[in-house]
C-alpha atoms as a PDB file:
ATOM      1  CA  UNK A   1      43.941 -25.062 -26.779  1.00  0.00           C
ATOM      2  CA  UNK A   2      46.771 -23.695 -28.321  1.00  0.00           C
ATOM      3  CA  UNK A   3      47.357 -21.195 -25.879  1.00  0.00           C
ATOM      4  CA  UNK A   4      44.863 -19.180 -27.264  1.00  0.00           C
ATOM      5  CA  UNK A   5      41.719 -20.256 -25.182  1.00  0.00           C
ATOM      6  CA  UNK A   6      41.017 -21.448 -21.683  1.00  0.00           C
ATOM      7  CA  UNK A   7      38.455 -23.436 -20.621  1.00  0.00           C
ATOM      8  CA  UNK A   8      36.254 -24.095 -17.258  1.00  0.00           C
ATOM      9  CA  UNK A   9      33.559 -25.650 -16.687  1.00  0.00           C
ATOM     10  CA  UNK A  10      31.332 -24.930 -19.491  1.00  0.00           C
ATOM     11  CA  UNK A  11      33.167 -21.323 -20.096  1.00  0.00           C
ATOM     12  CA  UNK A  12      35.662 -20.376 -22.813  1.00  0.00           C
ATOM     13  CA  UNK A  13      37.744 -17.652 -22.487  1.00  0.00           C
ATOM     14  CA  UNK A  14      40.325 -16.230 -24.795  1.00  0.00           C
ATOM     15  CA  UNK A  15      43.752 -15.899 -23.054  1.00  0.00           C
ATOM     16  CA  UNK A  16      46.055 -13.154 -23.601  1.00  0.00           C
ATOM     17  CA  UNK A  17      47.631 -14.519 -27.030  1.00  0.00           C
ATOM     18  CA  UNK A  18      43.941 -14.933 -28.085  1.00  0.00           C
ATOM     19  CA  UNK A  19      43.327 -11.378 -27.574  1.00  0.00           C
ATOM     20  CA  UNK A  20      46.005 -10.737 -29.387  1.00  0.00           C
ATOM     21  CA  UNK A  21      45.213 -12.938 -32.353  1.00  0.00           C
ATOM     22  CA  UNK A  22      41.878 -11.465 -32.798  1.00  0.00           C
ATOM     23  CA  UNK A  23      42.750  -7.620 -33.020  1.00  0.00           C
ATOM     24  CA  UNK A  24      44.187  -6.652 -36.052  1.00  0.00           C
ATOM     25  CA  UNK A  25      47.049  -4.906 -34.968  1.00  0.00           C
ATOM     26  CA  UNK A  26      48.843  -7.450 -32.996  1.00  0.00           C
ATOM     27  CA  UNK A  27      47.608 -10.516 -34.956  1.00  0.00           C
ATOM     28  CA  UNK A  28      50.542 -11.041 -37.174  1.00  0.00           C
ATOM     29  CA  UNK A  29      53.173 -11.432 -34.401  1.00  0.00           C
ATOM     30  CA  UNK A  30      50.518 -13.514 -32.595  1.00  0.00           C
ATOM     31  CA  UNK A  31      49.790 -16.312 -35.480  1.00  0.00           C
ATOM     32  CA  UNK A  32      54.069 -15.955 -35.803  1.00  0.00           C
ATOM     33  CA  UNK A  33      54.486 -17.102 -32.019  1.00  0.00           C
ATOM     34  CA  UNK A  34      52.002 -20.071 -31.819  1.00  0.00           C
ATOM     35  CA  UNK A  35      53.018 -20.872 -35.174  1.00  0.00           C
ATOM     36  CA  UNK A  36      56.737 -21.460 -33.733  1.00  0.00           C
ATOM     37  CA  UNK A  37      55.505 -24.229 -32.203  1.00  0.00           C
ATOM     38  CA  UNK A  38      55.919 -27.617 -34.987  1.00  0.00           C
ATOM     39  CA  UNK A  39      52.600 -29.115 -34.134  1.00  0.00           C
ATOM     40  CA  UNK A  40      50.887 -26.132 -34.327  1.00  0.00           C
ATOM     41  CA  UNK A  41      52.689 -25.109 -37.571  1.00  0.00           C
ATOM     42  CA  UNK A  42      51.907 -28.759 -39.363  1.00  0.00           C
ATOM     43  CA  UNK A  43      48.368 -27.977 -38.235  1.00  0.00           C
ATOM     44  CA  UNK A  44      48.008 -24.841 -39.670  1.00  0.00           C
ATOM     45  CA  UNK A  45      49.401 -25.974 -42.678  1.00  0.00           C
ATOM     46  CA  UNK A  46      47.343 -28.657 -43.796  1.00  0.00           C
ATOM     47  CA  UNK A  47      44.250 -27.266 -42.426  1.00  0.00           C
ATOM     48  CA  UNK A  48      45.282 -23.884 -44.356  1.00  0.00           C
ATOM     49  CA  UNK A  49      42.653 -22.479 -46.217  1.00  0.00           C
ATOM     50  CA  UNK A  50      40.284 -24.728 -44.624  1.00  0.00           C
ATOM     51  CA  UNK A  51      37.531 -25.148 -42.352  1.00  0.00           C
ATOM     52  CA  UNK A  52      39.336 -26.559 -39.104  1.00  0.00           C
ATOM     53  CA  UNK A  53      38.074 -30.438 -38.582  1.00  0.00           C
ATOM     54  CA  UNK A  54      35.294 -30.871 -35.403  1.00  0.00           C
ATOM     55  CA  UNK A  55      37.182 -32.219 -32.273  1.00  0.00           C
ATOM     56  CA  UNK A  56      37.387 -35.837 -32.537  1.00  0.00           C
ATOM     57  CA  UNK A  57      39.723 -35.207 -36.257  1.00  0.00           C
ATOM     58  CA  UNK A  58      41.697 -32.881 -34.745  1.00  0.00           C
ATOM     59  CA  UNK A  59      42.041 -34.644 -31.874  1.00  0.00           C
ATOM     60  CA  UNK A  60      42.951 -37.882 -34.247  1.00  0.00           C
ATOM     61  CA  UNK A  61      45.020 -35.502 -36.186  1.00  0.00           C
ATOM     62  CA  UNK A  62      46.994 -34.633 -33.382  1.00  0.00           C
ATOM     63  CA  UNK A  63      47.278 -38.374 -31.815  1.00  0.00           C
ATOM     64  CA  UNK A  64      48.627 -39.210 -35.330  1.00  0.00           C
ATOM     65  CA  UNK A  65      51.056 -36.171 -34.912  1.00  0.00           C
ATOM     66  CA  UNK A  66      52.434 -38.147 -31.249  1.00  0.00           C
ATOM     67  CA  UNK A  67      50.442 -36.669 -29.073  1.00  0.00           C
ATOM     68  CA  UNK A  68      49.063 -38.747 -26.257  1.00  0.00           C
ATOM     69  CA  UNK A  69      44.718 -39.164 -26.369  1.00  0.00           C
ATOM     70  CA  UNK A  70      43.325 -37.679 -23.818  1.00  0.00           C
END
């Protein structure tokens, strides 16, 4: 999701970017690059400052935003 996580199976992994998201000295250019992306940036915006919505309102969030349901 994102780029930031992978999953498999019932496993989550962090992917590269998510590594660098979570340490402190690489985060800001991290949260810069996935914020690049305009549906990621809309998301971050309204959710800003905010716990993040379970999965079925982000997932209606981002159906509303044009992206296909799963």
């Amino acid at each position: 999701m994102f780029g930031v996580i992978q999953t498999n199976d019932d496993t989550v992994l962090l992917t590269d970017l998510g590594y660098q998201m979570v340490d402190p000295q690489t985060e800001p250019a991290a949260r810069a690059q996935v914020l690049r992306v305009p549906l990621h940036r809309a998301i971050y915006e309204k959710d800003k400052g905010l716990i993040l919505p379970g999965d079925a309102a982000l997932e209606a969030e981002l159906v509303t935003s044009g992206v296909a349901r799963q």
